[in-house]
C-alpha atoms as a PDB file:
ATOM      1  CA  UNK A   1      42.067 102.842 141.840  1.00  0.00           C
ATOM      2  CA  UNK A   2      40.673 102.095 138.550  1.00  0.00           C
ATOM      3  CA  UNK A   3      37.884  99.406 138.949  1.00  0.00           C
ATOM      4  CA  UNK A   4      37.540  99.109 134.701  1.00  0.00           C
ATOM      5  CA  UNK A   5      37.944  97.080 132.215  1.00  0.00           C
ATOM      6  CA  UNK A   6      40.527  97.078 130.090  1.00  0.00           C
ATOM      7  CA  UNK A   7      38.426  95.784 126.969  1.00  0.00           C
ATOM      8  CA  UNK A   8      35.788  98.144 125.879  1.00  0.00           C
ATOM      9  CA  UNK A   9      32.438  96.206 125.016  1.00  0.00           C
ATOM     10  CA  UNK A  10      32.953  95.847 121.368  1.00  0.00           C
ATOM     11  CA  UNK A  11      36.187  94.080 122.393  1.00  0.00           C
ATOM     12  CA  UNK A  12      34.469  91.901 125.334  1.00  0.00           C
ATOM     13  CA  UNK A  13      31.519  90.966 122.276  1.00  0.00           C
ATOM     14  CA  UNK A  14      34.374  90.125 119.770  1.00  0.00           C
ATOM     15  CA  UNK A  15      35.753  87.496 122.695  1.00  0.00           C
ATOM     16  CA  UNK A  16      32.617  85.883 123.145  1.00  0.00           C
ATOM     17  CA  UNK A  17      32.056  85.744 119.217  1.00  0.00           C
ATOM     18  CA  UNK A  18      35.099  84.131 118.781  1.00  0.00           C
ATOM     19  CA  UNK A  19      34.810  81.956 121.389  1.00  0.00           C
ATOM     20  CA  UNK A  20      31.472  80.617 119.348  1.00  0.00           C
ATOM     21  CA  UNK A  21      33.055  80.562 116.090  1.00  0.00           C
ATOM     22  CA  UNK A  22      35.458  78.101 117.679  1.00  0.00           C
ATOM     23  CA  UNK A  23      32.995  75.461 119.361  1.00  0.00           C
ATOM     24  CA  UNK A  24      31.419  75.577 116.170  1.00  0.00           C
ATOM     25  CA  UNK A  25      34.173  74.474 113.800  1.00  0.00           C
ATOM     26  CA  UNK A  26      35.106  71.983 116.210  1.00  0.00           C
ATOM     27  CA  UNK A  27      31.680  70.685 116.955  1.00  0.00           C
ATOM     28  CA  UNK A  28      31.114  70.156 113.052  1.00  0.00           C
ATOM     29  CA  UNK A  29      34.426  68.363 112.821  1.00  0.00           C
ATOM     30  CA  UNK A  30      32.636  66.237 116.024  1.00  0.00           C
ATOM     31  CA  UNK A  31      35.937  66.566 117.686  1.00  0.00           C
ATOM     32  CA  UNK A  32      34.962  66.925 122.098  1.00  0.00           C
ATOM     33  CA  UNK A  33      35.252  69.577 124.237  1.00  0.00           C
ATOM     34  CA  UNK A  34      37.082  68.513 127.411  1.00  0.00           C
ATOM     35  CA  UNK A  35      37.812  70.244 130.676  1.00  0.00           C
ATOM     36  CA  UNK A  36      41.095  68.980 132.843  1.00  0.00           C
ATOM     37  CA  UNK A  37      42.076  70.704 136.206  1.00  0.00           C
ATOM     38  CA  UNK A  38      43.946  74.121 136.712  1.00  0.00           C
ATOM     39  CA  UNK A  39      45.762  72.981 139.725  1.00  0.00           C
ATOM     40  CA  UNK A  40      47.961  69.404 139.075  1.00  0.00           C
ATOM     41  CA  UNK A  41      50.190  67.486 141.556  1.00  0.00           C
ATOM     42  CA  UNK A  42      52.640  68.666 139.187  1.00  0.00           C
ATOM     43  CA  UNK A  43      53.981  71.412 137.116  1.00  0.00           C
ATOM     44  CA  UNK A  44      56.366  71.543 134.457  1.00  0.00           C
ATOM     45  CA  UNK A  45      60.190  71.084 134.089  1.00  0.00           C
ATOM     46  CA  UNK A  46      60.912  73.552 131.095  1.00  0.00           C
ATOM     47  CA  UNK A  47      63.659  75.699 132.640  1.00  0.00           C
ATOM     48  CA  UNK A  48      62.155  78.469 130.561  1.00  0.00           C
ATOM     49  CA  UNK A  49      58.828  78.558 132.312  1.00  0.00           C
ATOM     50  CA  UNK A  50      57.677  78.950 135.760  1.00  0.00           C
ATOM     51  CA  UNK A  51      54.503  77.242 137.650  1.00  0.00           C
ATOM     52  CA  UNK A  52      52.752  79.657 140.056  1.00  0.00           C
ATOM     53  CA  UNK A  53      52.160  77.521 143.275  1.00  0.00           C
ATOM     54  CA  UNK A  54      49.576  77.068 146.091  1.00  0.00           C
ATOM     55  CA  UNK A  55      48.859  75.230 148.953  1.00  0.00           C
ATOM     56  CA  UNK A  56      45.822  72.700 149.657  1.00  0.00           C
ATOM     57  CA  UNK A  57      45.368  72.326 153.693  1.00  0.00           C
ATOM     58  CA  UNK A  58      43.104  69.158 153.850  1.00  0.00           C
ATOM     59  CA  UNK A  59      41.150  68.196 156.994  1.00  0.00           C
ATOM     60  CA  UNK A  60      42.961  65.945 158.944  1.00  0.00           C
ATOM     61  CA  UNK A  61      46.301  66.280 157.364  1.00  0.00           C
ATOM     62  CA  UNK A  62      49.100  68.314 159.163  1.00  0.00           C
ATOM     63  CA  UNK A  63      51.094  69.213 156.454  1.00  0.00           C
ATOM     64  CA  UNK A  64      49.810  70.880 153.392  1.00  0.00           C
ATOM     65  CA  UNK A  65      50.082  69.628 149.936  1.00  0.00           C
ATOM     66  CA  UNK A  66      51.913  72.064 147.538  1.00  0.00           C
ATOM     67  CA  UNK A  67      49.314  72.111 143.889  1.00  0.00           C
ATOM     68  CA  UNK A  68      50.878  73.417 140.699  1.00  0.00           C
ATOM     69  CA  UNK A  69      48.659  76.114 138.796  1.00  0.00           C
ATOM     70  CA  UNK A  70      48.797  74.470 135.123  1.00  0.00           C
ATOM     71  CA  UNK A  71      51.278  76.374 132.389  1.00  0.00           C
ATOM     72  CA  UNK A  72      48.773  74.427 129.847  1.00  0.00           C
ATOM     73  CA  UNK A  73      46.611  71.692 129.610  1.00  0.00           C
ATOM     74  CA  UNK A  74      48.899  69.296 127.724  1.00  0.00           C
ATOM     75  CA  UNK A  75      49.483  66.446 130.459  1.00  0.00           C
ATOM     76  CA  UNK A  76      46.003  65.607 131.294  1.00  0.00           C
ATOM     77  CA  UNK A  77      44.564  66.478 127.802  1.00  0.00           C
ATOM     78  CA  UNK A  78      47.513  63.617 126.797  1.00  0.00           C
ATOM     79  CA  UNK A  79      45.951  61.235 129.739  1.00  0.00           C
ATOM     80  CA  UNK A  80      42.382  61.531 128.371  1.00  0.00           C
ATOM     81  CA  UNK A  81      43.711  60.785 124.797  1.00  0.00           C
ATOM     82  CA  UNK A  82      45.597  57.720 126.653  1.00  0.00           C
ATOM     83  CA  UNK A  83      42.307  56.893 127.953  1.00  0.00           C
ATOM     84  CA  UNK A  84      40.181  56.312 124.768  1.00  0.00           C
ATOM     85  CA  UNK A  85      38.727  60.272 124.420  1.00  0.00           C
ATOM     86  CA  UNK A  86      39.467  60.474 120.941  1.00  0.00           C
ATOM     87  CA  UNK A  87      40.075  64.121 119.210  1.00  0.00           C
ATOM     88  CA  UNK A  88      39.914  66.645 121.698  1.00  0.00           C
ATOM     89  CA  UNK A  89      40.071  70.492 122.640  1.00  0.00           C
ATOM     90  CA  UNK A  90      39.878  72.261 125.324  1.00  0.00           C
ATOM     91  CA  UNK A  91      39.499  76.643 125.981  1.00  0.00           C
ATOM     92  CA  UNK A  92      40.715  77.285 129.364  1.00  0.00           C
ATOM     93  CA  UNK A  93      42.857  79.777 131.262  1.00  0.00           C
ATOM     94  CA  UNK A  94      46.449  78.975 131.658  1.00  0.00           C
ATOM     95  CA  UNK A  95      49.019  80.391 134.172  1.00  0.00           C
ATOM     96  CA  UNK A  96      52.660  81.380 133.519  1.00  0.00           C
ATOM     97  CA  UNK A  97      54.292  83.026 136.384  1.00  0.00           C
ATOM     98  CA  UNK A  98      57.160  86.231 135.796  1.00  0.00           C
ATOM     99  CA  UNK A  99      55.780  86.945 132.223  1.00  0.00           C
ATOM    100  CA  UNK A 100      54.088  90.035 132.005  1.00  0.00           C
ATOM    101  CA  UNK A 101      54.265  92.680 128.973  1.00  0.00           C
ATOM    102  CA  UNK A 102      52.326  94.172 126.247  1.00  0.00           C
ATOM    103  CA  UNK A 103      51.963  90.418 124.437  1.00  0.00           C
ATOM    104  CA  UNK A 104      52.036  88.582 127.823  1.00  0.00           C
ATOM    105  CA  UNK A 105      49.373  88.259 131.037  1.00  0.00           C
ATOM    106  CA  UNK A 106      50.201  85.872 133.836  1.00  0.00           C
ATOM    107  CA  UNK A 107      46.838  84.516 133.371  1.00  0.00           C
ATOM    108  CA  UNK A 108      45.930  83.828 130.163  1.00  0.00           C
ATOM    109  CA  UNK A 109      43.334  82.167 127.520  1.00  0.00           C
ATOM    110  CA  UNK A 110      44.779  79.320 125.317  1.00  0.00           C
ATOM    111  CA  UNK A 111      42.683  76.850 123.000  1.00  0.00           C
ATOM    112  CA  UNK A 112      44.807  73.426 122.904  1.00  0.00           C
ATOM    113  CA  UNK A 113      43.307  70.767 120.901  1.00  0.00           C
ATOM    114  CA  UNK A 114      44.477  67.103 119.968  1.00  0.00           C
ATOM    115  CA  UNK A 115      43.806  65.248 116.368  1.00  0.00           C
ATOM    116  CA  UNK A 116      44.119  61.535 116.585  1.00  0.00           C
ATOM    117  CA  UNK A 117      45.590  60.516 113.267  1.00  0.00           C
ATOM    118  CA  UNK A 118      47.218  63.427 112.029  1.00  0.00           C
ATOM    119  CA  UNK A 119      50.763  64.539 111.751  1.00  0.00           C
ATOM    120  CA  UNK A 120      51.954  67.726 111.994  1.00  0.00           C
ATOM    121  CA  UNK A 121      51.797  68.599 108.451  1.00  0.00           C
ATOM    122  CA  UNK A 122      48.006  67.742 108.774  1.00  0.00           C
ATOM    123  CA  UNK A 123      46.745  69.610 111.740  1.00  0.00           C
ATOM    124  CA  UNK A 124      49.374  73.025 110.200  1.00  0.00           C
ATOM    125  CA  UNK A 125      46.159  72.529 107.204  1.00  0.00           C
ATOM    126  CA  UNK A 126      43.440  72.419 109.658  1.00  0.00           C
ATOM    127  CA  UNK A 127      44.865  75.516 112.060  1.00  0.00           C
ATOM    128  CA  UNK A 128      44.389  77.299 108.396  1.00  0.00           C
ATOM    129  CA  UNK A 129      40.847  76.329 107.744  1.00  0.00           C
ATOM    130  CA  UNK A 130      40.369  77.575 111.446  1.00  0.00           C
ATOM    131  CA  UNK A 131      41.907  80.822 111.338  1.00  0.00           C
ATOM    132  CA  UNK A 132      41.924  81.942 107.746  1.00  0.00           C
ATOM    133  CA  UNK A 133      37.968  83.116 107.951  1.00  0.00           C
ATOM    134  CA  UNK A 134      38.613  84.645 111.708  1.00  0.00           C
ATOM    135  CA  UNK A 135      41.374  86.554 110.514  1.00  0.00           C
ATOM    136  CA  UNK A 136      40.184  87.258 107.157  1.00  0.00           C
ATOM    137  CA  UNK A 137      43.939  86.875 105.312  1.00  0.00           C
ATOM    138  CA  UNK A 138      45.711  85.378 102.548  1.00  0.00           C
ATOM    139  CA  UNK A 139      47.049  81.702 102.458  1.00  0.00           C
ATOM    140  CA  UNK A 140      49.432  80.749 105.106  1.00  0.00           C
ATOM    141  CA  UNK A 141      53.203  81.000 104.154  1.00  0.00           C
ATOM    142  CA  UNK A 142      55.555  77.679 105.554  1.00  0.00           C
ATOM    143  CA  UNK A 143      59.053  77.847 106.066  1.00  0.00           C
ATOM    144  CA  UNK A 144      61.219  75.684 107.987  1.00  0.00           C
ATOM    145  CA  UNK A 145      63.319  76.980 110.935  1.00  0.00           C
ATOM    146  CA  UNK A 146      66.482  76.056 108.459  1.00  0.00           C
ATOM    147  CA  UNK A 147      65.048  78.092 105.722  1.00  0.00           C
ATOM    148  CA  UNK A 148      64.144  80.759 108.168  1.00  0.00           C
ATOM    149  CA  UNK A 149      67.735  81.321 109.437  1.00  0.00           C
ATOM    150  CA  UNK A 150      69.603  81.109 105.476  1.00  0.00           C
ATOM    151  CA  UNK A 151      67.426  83.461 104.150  1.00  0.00           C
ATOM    152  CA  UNK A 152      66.789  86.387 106.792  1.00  0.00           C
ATOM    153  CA  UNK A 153      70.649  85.590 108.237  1.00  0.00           C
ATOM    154  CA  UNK A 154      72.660  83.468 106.192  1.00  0.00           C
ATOM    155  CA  UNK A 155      73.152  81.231 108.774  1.00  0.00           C
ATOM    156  CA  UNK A 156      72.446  77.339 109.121  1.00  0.00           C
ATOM    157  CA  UNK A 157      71.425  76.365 112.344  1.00  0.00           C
ATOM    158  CA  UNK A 158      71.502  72.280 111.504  1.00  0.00           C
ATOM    159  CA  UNK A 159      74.915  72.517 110.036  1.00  0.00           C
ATOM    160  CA  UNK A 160      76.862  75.885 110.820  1.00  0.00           C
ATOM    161  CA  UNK A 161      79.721  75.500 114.044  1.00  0.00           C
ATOM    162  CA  UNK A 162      79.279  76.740 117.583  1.00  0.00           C
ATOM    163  CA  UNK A 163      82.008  79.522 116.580  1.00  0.00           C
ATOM    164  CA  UNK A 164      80.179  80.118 113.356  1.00  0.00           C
ATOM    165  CA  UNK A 165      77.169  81.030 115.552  1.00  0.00           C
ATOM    166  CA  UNK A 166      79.294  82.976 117.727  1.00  0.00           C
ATOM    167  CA  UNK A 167      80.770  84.965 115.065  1.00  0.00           C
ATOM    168  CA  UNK A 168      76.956  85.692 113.589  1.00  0.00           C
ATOM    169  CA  UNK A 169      76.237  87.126 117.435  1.00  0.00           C
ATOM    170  CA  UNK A 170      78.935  89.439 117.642  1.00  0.00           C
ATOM    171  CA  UNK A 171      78.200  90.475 114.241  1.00  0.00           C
ATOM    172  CA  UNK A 172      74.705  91.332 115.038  1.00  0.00           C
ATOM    173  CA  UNK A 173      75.352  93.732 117.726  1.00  0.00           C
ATOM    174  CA  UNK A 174      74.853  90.433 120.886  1.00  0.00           C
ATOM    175  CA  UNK A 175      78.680  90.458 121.701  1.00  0.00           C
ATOM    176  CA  UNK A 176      77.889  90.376 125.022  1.00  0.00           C
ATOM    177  CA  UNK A 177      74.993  87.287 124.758  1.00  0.00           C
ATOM    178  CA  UNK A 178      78.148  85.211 122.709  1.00  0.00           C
ATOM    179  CA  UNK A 179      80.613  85.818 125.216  1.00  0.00           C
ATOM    180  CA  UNK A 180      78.026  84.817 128.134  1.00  0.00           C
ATOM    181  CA  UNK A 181      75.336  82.279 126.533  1.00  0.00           C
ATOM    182  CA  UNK A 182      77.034  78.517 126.548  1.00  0.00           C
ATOM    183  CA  UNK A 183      73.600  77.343 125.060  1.00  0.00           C
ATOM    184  CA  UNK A 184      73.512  77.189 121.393  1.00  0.00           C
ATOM    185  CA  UNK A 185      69.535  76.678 121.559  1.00  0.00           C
ATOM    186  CA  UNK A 186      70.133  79.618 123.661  1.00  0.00           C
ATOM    187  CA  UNK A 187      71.794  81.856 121.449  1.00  0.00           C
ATOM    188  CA  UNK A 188      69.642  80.694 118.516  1.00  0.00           C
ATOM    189  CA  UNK A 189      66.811  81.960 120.024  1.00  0.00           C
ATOM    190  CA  UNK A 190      67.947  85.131 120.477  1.00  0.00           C
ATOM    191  CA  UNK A 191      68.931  85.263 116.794  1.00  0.00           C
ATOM    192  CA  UNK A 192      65.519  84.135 115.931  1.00  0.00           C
ATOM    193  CA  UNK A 193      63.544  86.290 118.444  1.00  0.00           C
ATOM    194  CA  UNK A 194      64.861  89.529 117.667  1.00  0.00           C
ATOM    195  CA  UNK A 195      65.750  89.574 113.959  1.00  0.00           C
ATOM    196  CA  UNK A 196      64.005  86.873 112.455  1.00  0.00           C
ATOM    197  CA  UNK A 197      60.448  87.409 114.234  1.00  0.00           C
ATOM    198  CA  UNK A 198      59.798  90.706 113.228  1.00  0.00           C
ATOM    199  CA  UNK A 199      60.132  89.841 109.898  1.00  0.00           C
ATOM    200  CA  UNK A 200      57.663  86.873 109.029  1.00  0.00           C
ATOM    201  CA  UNK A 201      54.259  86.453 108.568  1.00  0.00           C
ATOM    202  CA  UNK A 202      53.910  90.091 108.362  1.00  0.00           C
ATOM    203  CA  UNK A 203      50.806  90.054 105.560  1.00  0.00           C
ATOM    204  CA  UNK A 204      49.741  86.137 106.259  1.00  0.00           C
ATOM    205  CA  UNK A 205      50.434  83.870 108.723  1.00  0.00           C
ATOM    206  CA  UNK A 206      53.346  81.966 108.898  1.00  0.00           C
ATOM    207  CA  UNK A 207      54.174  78.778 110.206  1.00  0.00           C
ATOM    208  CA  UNK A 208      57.837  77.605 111.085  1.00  0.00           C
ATOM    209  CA  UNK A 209      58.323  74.033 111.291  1.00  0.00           C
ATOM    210  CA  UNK A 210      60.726  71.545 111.656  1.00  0.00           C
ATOM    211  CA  UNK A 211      62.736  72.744 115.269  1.00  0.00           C
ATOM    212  CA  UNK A 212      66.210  71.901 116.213  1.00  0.00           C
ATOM    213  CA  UNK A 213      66.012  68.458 117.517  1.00  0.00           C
ATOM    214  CA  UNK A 214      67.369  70.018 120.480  1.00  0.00           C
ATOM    215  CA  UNK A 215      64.781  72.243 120.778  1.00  0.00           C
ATOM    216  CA  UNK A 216      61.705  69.591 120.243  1.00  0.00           C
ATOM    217  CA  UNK A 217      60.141  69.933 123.843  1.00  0.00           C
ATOM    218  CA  UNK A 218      57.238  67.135 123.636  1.00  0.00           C
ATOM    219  CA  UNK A 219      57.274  66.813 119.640  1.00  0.00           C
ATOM    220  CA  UNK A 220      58.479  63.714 117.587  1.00  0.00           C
ATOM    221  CA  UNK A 221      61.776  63.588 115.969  1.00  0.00           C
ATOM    222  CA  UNK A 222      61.539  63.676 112.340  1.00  0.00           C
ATOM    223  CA  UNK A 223      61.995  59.831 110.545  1.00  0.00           C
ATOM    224  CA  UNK A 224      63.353  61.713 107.169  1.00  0.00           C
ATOM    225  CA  UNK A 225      66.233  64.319 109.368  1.00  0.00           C
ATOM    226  CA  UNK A 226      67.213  63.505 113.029  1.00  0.00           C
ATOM    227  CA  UNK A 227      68.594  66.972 112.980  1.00  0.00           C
ATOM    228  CA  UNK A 228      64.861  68.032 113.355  1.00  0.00           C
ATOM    229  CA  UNK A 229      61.689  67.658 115.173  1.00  0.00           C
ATOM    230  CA  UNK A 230      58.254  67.720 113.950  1.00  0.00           C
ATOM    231  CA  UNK A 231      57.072  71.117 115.817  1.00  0.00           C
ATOM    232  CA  UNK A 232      56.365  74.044 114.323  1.00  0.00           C
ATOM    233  CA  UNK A 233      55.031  77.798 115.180  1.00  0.00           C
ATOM    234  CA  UNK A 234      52.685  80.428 113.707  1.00  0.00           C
ATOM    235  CA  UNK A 235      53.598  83.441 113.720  1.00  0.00           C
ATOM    236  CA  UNK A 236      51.263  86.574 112.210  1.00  0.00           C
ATOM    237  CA  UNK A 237      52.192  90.906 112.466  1.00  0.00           C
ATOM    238  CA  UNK A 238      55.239  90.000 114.953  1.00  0.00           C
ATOM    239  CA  UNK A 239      53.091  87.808 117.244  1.00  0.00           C
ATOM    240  CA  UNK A 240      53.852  84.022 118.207  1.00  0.00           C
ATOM    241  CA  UNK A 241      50.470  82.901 118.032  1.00  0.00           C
ATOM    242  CA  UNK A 242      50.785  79.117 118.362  1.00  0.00           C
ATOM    243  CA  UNK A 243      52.890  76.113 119.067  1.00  0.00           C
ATOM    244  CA  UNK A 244      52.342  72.591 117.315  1.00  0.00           C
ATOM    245  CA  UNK A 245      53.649  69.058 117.516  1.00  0.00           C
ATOM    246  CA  UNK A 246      53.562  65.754 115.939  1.00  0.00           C
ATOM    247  CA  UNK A 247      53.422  64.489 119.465  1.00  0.00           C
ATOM    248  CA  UNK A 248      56.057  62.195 121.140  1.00  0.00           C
ATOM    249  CA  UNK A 249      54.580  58.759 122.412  1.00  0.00           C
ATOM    250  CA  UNK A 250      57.317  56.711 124.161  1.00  0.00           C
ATOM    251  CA  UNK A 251      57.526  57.315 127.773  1.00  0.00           C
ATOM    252  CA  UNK A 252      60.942  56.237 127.908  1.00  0.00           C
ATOM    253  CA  UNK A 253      61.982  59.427 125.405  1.00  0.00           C
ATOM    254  CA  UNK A 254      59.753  61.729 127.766  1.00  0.00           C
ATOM    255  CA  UNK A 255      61.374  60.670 131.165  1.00  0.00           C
ATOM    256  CA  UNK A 256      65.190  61.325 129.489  1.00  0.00           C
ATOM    257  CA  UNK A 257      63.878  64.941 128.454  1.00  0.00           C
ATOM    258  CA  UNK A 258      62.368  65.811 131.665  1.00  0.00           C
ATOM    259  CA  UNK A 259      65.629  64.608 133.052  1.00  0.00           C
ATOM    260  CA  UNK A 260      68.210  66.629 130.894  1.00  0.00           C
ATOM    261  CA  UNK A 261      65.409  69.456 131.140  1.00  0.00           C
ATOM    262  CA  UNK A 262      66.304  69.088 135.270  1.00  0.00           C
ATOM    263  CA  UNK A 263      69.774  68.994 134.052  1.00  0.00           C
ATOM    264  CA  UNK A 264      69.772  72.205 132.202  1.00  0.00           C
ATOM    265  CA  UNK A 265      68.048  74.106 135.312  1.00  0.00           C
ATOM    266  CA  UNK A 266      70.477  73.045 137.740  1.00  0.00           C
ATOM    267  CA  UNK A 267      73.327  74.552 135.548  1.00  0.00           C
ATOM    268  CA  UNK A 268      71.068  77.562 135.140  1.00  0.00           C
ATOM    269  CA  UNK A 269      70.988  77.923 138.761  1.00  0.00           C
ATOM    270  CA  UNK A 270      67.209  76.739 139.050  1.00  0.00           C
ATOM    271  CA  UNK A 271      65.690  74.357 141.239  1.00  0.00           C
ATOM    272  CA  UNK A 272      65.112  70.636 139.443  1.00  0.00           C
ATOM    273  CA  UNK A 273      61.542  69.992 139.193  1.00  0.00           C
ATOM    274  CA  UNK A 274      59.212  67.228 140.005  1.00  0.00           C
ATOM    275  CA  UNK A 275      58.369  65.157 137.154  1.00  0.00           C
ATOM    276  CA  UNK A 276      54.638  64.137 136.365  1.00  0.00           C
ATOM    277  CA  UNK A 277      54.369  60.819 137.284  1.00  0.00           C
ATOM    278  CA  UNK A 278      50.570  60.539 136.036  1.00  0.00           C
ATOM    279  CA  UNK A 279      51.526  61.593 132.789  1.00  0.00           C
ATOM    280  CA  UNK A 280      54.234  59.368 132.361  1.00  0.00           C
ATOM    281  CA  UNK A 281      52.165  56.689 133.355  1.00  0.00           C
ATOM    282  CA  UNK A 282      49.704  57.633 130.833  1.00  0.00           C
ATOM    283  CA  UNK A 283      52.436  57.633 127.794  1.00  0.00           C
ATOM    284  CA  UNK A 284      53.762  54.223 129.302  1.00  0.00           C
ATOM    285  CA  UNK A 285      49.820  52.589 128.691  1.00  0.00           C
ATOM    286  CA  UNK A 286      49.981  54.137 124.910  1.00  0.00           C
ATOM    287  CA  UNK A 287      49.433  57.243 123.424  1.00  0.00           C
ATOM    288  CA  UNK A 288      47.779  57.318 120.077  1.00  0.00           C
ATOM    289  CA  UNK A 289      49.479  59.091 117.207  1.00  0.00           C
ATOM    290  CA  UNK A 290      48.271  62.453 117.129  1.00  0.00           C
ATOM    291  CA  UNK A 291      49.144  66.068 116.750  1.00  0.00           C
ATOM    292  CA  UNK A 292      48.429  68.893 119.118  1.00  0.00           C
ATOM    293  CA  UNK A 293      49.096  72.425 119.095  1.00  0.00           C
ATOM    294  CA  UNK A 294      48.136  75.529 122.067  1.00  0.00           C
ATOM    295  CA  UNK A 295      47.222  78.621 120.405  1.00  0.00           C
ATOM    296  CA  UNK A 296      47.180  82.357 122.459  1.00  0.00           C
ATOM    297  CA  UNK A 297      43.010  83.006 121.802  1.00  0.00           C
ATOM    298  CA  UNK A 298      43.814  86.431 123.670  1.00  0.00           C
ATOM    299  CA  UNK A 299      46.577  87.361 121.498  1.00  0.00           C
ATOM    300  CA  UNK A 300      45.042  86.258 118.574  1.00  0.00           C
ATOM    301  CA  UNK A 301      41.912  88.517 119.945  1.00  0.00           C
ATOM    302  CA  UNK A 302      43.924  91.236 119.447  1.00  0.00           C
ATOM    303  CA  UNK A 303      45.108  91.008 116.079  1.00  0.00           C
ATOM    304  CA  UNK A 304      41.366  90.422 114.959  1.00  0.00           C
ATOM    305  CA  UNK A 305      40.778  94.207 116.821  1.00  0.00           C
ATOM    306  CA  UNK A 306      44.217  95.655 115.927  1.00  0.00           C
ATOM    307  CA  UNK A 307      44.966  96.146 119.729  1.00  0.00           C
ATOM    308  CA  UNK A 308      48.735  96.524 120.553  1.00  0.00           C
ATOM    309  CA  UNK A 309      48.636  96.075 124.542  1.00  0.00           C
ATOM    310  CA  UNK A 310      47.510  92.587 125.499  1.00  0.00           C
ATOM    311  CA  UNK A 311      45.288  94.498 128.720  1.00  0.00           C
ATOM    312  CA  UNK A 312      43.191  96.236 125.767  1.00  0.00           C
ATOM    313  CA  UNK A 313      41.365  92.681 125.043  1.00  0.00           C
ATOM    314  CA  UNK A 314      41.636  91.551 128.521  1.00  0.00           C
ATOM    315  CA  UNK A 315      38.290  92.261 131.080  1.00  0.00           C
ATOM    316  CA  UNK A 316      40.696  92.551 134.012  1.00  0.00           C
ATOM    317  CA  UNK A 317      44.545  91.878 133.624  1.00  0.00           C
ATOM    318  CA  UNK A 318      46.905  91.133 136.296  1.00  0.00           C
ATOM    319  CA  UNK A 319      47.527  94.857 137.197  1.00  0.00           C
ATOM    320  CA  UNK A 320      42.985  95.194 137.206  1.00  0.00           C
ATOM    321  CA  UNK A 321      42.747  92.042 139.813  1.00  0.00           C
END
């Protein structure tokens, strides 16, 4: 059995340095550090992500009550800014369940932080003045999901057919993903995971912005194209490092997501899943307009050491508990 680490010590000193470097930008920025719980009445309904599960046996109560180990922060960070908190940001773990590989952990780091008042354009400038000194690079590149898919595959995503993206499958070698996939976000993905990944950001960070309006999970739909939404990624050396939004606000928006979110599990063979109704709640009261992004700190821990495995800048992954 091998009771070590899978950081060395300069690796484990890096962590903590980082961790410093990041109170300290945010405490001279005065924006709060906030802690919310790990373990929520409810979990997520993203049919691409999957909440690990326990069970709290009270005293007194027969039946136990089924707690939801938190895939991020997001809901209750979005009840405290509903409350009056102001800018916020949290470090904490976060728990994904059946993702495990040399960029993924089931238990993870993630810095998540909220800016009251800013779009997403806004808080894209301030992850730069964050991460340019930690990583020591160049000035981030932008380029918009659109851009992204007519340059690296001539292919528009906002305009091109469902046979035109079919035909750019097959020709890429994913015959067998066109034939089976009935999800164009679906087979966009793919397209963008595997060919158009590897090739950004690759000597500075990059950010894509401006999603699919299909694809903009809790993010705003852009006032200028309602073929997009205001979310964007960063992307640095073939790593997804972070995912932003100008958030959404109305309730009313939220609920119908989580719904056809529910909707697209149950064709995908998955169990719906419960909604939160706290959060929900929280948007119905008001929630300011703000932008928030998560960002990986132990994958970006491993860029700043040039580490390849994710269990390199890890004390103790999964496989170590």
């Amino acid at each position: 059995m091998n009771w070590k680490p899978g950081a060395d010590l300069a690796t484990l000193q890096a962590r903590a340095k980082l961790l410093a470097d990041i109170r300290a930008f945010f405490a001279e920025r005065k924006v709060l550090e906030v802690e919310t719980p790990l373990m929520a009445s409810a979990g997520v309904t993203d049919p691409h992500l999957v909440n690990f599960t326990t069970q709290l046996h009270q005293p007194g109560s027969q039946q136990a009550r089924t707690l939801y180990l938190q895939t991020s922060p997001e809901y209750a960070m979005k009840r405290l800014l509903c409350a009056g908190s102001g800018c916020i940001y949290q470090i904490c773990k976060a728990f994904r369940n059946e993702e495990q590989g040399r960029f993924h952990n089931p238990e993870f780091t993630m810095l998540e932080w909220y800016r009251v008042g800013f779009d997403h354009w806004q808080l894209m400038r301030e992850m730069q003045d964050l991460l340019q000194p930690i990583l020591a690079c160049d000035e981030f590149e932008q380029l918009s999901y659109q851009q992204a898919f007519q340059h690296y595959l001539g292919f528009d995503p906002l305009s091109d057919s469902d046979e035109q993206l079919r035909e750019l499958c097959i020709e890429q070698g994913y015959e067998n993903f066109a034939d089976s996939m009935t999800s164009r976000d679906t087979q966009l993905q793919l397209l963008f995971s595997h060919l158009i990944e590897p090739q950004i950001g690759q000597t500075s960070p990059c950010f894509i912005y401006h999603f699919p309006a299909s694809q903009a999970a809790l993010a705003q739909i852009s006032g200028q194209d309602p073929r997009v939404a205001e979310r964007f990624e960063l992307y640095y050396k073939g790593i997804e490092l972070a995912n932003g939004f100008h958030e959404l606000q109305s309730a009313d928006e939220q609920e119908k997501r989580f719904a056809q979110d529910n909707q697209e599990r149950l064709e995908m063979g998955i169990d719906a899943a419960k909604t939160d109704s706290h959060f929900l709640a929280a948007l119905n009261s008001g929630l300011p307009d703000c932008a928030g992004v998560a960002l990986g700190l132990d994958r970006l821990l491993m860029l700043i050491q040039a580490h390849s495995d994710i269990d390199n800048v890890l004390s103790f992954s999964h496989s170590r508990a």
